[in-house]
C-alpha atoms as a PDB file:
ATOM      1  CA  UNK A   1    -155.329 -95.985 -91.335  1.00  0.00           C
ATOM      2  CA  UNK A   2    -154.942 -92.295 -90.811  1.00  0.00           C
ATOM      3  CA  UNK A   3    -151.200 -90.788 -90.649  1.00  0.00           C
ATOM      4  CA  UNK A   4    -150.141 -88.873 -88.077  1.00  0.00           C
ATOM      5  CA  UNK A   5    -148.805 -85.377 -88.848  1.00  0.00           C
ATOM      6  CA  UNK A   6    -145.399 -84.589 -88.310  1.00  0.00           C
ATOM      7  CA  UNK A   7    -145.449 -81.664 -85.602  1.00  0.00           C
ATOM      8  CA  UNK A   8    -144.167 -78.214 -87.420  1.00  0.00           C
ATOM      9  CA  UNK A   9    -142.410 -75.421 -86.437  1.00  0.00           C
ATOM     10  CA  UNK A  10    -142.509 -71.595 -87.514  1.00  0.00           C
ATOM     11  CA  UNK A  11    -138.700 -70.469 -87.534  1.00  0.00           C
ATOM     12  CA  UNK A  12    -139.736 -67.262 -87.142  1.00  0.00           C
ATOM     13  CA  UNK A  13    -142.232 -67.836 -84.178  1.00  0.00           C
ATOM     14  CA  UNK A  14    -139.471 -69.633 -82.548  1.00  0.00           C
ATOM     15  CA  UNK A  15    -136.568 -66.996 -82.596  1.00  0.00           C
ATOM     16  CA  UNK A  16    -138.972 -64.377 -81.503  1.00  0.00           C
ATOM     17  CA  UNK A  17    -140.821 -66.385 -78.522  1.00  0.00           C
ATOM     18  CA  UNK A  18    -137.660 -68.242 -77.546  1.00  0.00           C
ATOM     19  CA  UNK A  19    -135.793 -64.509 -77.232  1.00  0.00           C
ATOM     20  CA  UNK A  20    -138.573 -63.412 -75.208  1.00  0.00           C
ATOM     21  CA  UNK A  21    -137.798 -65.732 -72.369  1.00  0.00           C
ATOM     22  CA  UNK A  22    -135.915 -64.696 -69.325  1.00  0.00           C
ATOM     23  CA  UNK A  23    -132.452 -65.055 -69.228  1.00  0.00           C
ATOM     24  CA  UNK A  24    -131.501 -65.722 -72.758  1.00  0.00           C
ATOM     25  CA  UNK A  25    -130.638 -61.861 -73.315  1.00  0.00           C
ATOM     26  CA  UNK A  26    -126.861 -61.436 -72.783  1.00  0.00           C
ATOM     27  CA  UNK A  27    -125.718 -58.074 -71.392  1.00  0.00           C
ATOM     28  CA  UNK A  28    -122.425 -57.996 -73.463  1.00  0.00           C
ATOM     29  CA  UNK A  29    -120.264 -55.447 -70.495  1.00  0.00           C
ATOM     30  CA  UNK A  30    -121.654 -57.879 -67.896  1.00  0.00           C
ATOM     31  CA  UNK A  31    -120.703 -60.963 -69.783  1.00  0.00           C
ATOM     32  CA  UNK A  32    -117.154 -59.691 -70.704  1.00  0.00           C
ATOM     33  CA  UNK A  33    -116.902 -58.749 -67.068  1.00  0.00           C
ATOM     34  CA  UNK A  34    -117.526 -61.893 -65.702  1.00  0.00           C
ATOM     35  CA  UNK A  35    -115.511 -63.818 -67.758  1.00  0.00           C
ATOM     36  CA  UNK A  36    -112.213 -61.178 -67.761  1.00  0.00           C
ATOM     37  CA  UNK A  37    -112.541 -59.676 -64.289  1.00  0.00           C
ATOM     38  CA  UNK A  38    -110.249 -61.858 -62.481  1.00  0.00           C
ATOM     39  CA  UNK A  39    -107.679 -62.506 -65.798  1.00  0.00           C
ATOM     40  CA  UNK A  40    -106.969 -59.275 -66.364  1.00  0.00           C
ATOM     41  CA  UNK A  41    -105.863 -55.481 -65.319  1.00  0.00           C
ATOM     42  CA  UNK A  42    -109.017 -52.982 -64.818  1.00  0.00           C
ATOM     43  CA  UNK A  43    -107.201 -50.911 -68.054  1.00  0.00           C
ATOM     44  CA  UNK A  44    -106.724 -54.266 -70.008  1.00  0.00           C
ATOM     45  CA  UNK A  45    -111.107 -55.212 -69.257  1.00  0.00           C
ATOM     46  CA  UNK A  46    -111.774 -51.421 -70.353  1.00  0.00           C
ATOM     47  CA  UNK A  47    -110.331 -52.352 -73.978  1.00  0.00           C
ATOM     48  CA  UNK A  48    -111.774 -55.685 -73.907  1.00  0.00           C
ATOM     49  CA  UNK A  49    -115.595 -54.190 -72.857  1.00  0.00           C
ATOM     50  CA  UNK A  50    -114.519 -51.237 -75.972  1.00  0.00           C
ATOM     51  CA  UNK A  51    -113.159 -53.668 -78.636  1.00  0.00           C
ATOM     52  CA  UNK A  52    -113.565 -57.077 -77.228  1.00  0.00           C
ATOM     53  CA  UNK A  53    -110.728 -59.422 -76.106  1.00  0.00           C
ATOM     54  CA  UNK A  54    -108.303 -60.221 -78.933  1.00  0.00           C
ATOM     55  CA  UNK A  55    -108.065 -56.375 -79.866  1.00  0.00           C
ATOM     56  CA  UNK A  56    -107.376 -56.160 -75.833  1.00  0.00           C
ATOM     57  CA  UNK A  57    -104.386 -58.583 -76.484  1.00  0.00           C
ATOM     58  CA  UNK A  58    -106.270 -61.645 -75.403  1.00  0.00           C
ATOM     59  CA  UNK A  59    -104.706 -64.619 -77.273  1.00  0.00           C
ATOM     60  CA  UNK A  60    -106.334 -66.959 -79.569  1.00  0.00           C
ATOM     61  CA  UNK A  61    -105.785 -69.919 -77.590  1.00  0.00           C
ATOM     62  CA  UNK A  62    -107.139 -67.969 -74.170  1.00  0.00           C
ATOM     63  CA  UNK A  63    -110.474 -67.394 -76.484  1.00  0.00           C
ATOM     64  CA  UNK A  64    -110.776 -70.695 -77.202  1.00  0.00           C
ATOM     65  CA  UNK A  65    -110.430 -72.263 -74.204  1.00  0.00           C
ATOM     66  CA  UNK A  66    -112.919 -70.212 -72.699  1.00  0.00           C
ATOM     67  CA  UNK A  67    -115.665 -71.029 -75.431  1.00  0.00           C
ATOM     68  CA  UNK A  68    -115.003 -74.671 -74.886  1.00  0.00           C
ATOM     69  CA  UNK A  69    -115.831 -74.229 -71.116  1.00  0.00           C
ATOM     70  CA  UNK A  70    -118.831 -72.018 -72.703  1.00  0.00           C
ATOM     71  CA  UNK A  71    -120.183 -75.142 -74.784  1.00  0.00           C
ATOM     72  CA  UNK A  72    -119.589 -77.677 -71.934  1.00  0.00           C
ATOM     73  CA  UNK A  73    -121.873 -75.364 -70.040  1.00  0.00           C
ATOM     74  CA  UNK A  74    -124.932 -74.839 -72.176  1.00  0.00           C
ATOM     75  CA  UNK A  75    -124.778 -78.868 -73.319  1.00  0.00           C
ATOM     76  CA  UNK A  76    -125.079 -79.771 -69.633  1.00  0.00           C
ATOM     77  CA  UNK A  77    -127.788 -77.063 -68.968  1.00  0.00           C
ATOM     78  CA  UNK A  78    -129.329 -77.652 -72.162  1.00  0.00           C
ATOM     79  CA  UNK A  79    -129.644 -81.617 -71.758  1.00  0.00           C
ATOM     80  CA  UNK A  80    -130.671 -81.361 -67.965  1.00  0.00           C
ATOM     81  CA  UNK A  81    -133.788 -79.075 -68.963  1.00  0.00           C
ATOM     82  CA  UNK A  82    -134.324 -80.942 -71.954  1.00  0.00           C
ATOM     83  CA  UNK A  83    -134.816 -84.459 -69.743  1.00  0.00           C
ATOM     84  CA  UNK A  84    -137.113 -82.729 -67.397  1.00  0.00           C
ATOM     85  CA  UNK A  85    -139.473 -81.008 -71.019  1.00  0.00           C
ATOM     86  CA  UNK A  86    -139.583 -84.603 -71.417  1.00  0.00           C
ATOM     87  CA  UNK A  87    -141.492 -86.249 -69.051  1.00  0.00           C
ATOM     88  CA  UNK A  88    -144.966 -86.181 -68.517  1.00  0.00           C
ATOM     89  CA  UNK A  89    -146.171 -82.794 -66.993  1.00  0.00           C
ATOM     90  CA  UNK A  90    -142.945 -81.391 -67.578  1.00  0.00           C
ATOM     91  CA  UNK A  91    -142.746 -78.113 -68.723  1.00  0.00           C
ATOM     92  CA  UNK A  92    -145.646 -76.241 -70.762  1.00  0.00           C
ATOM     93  CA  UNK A  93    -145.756 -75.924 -73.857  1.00  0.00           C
ATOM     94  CA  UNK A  94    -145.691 -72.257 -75.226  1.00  0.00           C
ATOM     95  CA  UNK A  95    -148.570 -72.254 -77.943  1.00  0.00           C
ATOM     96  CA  UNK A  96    -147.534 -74.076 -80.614  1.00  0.00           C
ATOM     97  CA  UNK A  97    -143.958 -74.552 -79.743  1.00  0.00           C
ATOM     98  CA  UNK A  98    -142.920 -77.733 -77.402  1.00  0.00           C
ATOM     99  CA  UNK A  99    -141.679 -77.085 -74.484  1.00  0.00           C
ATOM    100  CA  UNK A 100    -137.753 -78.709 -74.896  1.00  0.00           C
ATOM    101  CA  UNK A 101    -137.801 -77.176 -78.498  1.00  0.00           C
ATOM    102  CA  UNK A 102    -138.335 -73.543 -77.134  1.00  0.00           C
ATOM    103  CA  UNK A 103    -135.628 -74.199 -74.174  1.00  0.00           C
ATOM    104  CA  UNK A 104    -133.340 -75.844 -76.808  1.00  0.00           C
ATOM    105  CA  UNK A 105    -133.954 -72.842 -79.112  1.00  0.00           C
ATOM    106  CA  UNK A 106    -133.091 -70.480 -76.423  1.00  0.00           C
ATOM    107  CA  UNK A 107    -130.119 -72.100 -75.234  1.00  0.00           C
ATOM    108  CA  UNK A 108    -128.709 -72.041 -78.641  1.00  0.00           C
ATOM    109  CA  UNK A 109    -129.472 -68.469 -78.560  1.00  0.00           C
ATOM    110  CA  UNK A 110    -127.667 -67.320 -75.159  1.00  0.00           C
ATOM    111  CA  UNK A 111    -124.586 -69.677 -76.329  1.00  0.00           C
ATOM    112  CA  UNK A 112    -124.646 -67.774 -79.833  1.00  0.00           C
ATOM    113  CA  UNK A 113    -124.166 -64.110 -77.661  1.00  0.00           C
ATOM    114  CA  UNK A 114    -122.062 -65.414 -75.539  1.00  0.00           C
ATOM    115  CA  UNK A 115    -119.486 -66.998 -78.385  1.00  0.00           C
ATOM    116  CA  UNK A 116    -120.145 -63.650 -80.562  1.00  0.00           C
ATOM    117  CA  UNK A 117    -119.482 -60.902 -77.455  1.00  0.00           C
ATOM    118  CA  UNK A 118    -116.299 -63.628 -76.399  1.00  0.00           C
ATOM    119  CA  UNK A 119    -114.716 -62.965 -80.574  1.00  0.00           C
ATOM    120  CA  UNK A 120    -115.395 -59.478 -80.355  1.00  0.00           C
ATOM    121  CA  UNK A 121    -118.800 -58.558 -81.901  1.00  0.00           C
ATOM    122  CA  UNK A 122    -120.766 -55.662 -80.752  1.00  0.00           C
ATOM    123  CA  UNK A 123    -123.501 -55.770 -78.337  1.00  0.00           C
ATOM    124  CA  UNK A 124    -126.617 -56.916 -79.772  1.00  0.00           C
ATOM    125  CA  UNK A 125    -129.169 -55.075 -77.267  1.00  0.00           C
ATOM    126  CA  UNK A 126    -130.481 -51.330 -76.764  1.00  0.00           C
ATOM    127  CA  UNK A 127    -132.117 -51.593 -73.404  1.00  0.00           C
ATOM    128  CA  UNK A 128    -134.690 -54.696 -73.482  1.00  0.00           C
ATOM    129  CA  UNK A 129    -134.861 -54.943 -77.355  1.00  0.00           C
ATOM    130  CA  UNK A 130    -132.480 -55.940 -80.192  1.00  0.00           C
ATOM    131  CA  UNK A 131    -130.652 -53.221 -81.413  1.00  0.00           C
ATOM    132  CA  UNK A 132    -131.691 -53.196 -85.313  1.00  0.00           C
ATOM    133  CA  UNK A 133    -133.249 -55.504 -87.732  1.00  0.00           C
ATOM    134  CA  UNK A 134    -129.682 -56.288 -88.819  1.00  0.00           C
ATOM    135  CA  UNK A 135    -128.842 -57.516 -85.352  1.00  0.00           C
ATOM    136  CA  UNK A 136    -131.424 -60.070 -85.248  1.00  0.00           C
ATOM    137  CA  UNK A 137    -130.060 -61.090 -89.054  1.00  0.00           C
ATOM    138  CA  UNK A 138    -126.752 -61.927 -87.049  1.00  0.00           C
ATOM    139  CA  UNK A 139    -128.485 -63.866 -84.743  1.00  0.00           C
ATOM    140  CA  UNK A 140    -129.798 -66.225 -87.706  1.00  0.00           C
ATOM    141  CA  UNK A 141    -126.268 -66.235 -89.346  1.00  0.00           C
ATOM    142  CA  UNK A 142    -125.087 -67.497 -85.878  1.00  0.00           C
ATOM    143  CA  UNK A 143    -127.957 -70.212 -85.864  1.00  0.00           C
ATOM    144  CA  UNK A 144    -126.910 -71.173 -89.512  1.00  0.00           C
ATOM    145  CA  UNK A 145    -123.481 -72.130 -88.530  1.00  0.00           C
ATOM    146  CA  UNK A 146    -124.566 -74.202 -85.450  1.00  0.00           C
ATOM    147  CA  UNK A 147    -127.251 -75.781 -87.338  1.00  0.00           C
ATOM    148  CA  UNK A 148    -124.923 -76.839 -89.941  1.00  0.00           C
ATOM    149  CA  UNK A 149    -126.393 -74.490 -92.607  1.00  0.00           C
ATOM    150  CA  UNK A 150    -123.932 -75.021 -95.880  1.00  0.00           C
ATOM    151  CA  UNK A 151    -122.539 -71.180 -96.725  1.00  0.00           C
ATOM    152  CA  UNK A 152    -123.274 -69.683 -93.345  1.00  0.00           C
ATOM    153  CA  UNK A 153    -119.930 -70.194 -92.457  1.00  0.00           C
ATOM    154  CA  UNK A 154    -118.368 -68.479 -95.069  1.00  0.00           C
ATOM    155  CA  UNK A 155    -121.146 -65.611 -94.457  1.00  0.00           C
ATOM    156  CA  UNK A 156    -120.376 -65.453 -90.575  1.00  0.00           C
ATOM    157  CA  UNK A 157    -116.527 -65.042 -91.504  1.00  0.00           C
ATOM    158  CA  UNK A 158    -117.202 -62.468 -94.077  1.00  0.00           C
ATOM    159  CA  UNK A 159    -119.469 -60.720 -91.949  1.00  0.00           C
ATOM    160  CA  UNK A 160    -117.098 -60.684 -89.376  1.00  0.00           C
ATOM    161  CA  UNK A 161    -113.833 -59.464 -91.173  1.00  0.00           C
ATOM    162  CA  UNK A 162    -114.105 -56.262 -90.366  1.00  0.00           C
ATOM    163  CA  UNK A 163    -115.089 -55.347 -93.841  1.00  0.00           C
ATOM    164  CA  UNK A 164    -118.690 -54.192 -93.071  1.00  0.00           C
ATOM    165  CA  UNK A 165    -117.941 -51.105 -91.769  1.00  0.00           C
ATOM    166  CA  UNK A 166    -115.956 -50.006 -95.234  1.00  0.00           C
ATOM    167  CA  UNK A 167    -118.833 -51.697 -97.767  1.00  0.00           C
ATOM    168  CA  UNK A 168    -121.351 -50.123 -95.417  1.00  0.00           C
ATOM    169  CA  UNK A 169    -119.696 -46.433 -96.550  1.00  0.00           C
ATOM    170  CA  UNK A 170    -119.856 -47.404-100.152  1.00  0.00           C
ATOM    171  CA  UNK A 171    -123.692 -48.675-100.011  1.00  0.00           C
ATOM    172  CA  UNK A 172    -126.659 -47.338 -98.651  1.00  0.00           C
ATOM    173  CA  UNK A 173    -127.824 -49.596 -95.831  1.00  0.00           C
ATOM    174  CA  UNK A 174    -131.023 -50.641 -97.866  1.00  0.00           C
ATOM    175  CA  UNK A 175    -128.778 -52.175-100.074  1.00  0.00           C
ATOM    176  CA  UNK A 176    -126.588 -53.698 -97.580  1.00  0.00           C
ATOM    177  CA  UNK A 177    -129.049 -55.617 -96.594  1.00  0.00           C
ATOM    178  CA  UNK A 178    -130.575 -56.324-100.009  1.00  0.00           C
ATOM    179  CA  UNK A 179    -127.009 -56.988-101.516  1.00  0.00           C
ATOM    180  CA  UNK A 180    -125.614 -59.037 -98.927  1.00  0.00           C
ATOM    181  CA  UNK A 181    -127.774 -59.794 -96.147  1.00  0.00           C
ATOM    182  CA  UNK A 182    -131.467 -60.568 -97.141  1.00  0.00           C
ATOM    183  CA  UNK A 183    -130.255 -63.661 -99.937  1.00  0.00           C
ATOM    184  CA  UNK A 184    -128.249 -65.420 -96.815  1.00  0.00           C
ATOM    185  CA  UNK A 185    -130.714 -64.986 -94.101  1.00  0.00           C
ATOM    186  CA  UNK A 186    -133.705 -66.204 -96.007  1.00  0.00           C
ATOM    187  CA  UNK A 187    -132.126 -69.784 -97.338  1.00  0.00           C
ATOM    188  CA  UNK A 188    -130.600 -70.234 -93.637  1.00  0.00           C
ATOM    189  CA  UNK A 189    -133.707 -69.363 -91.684  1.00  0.00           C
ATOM    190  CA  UNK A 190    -134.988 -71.892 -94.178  1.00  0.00           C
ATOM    191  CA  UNK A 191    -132.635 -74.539 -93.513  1.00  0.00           C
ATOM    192  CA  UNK A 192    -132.710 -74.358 -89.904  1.00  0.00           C
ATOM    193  CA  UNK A 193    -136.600 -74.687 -90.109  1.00  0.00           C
ATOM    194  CA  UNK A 194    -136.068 -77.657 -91.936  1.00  0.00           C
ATOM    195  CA  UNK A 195    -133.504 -78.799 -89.668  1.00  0.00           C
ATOM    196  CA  UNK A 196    -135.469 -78.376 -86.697  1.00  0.00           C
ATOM    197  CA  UNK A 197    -138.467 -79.825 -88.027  1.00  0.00           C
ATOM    198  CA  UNK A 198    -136.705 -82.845 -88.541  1.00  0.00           C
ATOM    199  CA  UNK A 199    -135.482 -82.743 -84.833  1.00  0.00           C
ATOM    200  CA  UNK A 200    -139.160 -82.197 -83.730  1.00  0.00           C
ATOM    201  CA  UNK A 201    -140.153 -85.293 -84.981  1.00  0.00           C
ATOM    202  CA  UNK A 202    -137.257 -87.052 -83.372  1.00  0.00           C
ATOM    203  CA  UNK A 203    -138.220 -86.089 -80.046  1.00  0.00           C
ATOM    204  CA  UNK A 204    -141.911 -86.201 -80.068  1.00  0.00           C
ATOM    205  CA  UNK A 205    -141.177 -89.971 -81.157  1.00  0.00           C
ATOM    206  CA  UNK A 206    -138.928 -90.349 -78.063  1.00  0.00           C
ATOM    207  CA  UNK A 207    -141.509 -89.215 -76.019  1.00  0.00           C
ATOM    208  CA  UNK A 208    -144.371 -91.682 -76.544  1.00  0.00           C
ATOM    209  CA  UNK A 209    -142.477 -94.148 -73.651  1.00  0.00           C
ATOM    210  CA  UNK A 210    -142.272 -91.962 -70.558  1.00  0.00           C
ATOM    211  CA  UNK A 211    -139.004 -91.587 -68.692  1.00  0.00           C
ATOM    212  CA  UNK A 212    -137.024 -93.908 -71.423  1.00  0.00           C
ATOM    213  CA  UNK A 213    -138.562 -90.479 -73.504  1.00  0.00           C
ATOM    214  CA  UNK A 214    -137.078 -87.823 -71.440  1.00  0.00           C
ATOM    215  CA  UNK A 215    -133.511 -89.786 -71.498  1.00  0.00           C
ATOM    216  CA  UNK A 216    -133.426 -89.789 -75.141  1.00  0.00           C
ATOM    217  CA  UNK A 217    -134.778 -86.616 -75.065  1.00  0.00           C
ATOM    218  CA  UNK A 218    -131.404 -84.994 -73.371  1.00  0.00           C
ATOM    219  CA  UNK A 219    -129.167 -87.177 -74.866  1.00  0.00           C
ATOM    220  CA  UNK A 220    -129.906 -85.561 -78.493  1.00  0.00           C
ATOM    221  CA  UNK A 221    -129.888 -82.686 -77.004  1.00  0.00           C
ATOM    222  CA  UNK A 222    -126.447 -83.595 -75.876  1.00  0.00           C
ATOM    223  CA  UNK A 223    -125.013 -85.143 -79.043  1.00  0.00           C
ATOM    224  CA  UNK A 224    -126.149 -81.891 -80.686  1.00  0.00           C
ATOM    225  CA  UNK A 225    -125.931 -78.447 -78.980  1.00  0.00           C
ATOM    226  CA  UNK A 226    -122.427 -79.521 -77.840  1.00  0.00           C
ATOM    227  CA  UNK A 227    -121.354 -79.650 -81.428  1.00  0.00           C
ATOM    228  CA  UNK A 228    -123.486 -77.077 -82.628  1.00  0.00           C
ATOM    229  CA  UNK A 229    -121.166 -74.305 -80.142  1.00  0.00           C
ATOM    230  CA  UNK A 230    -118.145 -75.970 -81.309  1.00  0.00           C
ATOM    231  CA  UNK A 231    -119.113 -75.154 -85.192  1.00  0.00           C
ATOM    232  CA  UNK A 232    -120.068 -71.341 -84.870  1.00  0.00           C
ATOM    233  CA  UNK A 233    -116.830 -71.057 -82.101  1.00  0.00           C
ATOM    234  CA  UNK A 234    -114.481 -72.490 -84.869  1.00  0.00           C
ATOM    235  CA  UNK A 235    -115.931 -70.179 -87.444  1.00  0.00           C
ATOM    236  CA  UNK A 236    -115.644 -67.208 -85.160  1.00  0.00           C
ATOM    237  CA  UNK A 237    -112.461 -68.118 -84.448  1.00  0.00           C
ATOM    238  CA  UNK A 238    -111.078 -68.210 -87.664  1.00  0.00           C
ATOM    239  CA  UNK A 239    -112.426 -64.738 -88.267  1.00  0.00           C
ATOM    240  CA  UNK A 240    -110.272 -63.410 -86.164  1.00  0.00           C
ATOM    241  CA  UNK A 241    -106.958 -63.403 -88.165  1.00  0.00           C
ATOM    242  CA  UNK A 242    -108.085 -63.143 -91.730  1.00  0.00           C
ATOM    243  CA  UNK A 243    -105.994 -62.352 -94.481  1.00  0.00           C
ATOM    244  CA  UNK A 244    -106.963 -60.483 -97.914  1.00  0.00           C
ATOM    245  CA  UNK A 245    -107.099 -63.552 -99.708  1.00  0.00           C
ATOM    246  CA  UNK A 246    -109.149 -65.527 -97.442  1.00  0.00           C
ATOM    247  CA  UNK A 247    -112.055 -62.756 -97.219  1.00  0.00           C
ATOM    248  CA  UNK A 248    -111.737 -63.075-101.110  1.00  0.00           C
ATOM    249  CA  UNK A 249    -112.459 -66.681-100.671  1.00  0.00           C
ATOM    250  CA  UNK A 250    -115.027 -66.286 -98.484  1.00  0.00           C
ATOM    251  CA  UNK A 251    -117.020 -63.964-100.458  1.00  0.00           C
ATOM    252  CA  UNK A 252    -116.693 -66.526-103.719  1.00  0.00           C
ATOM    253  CA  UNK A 253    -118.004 -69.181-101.306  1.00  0.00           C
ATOM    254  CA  UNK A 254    -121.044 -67.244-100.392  1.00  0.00           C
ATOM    255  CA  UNK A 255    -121.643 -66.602-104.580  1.00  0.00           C
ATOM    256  CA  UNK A 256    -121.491 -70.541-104.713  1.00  0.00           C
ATOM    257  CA  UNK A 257    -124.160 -71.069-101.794  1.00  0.00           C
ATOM    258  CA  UNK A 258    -126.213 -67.568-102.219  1.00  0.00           C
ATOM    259  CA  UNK A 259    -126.351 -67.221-106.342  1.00  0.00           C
ATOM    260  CA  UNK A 260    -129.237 -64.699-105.570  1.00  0.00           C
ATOM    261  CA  UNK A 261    -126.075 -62.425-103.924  1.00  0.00           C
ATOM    262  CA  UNK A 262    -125.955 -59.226-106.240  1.00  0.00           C
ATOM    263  CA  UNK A 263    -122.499 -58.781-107.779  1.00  0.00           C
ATOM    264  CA  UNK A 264    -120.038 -55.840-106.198  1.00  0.00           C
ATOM    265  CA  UNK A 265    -116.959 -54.866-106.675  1.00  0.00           C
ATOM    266  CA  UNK A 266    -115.737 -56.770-103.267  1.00  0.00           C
ATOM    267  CA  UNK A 267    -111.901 -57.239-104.301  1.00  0.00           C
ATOM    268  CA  UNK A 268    -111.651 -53.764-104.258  1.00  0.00           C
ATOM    269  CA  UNK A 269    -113.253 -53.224-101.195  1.00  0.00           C
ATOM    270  CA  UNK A 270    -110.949 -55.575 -99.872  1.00  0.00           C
ATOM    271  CA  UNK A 271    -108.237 -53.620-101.198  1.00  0.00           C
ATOM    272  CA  UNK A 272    -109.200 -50.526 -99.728  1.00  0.00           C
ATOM    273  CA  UNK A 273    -110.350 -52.300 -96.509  1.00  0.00           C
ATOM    274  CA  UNK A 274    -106.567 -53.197 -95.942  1.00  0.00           C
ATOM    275  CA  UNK A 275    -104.555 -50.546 -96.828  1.00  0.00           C
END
């Protein structure tokens, strides 16, 4: 008796055709807007549009609640769309890609922005297209931690410590990216593949009884995009106050996951990074 294939999925493919669908760009300075507008003074939204909200004096706690709202949000949107990809004639599928796969993807994407711009990263867009090569590396680093992705935590926080700038004057960016960057994002864009493979095959099982398909359908969708925000939202979170030691610890944590990770002289970076 002839197996059936497991359906695959080309990472790649799908973080390039799910960012191409409308609506899943996030205009940081509208974003920020929205969510600030009616919190805050027009002087106090200026800082947070220039150096996001904490720097603006926004606390912790404020931050947090709002990307819990955030999550909520995208799980119920992602699980409603989700039901409808799965019932018969629901939406089409975009070559290779099924249809709830693509929306999940892009979901996961607009909720990644959205957490990112509400912690204080920088704007990932020039006009209609990502900024640089090393934006869209961000956006897989983002995906790592919501998919679970063992050492893309420690790489988000790292990444996010406010470090880059000062390695970035030490190293030219070729080796930036070759150094630090290039090792992390291929095992994670590797993982999630994996990862979302495996979901795939979940889903296309659900769907072989109609309607009961499309129920179970959302409901992973559910039981996984809401905890998927809540990982990369703790992670960005806890880059927001970290100390000397902990972007030490970080780094060694990265070493562990990433061996391929090209030794520098980070402690001193660190050092000078601080004083």
């Amino acid at each position: 008796m002839e197996k059936t294939a497991k359906p695959k999925l080309n990472f790649n493919t799908a973080l390039e055709t799910s960012l191409k669908i409308p609506g899943i760009r996030v205009d940081r300075t509208t974003f920020l807007t929205k969510r600030f507008s009616e919190r805050v003074s027009s002087s106090t939204l200026e800082k947070i549009i220039k150096d996001g909200p904490y720097s603006a004096g926004i606390s912790k706690n404020e931050i947090d609640n709002i990307a819990k709202s955030l999550i909520q949000k995208r799980t119920i949107t992602s699980s409603t769309q989700s039901f409808a990809a799965g019932l018969p004639g629901g939406i089409a599928m975009a070559g290779t890609i099924p249809a709830d796969m693509l929306q999940f993807f892009g979901t996961a994407l607009k909720l990644a922005q959205e957490l990112a711009y509400l912690y204080g990263h920088k704007d990932l867009w020039l006009e209609e297209h990502l900024d640089t090569e090393k934006a869209r590396d961000h956006l897989i680093l983002y995906l790592g931690v919501m998919f679970g992705v063992s050492g893309s935590t420690s790489a988000i926080k790292f990444v996010s410590s406010g470090l880059a700038s000062t390695i970035a004057k030490k190293l030219p960016q070729k080796a930036l990216t070759q150094t630090i960057y290039y090792p992390i994002i291929k095992k994670v864009a590797a993982m999630i593949g994996i990862k979302v493979n495996k979901d795939i095959f979940a889903k296309s099982v659900s769907k072989l009884v109609p309607v009961i398909g499309g129920l179970v359908s959302g409901t992973i969708t559910y039981s996984t995009m809401k905890p998927m925000g809540k990982r990369l939202s703790t992670a960005l979170s806890e880059s927001l106050d970290l100390s000397k030691e902990d972007i030490i610890k970080e780094y060694r944590n990265m070493k562990t996951e990433f061996p391929d990770i090209i030794d520098i002289d980070f402690e001193e970076i660190v050092e000078e990074g601080h004083n």
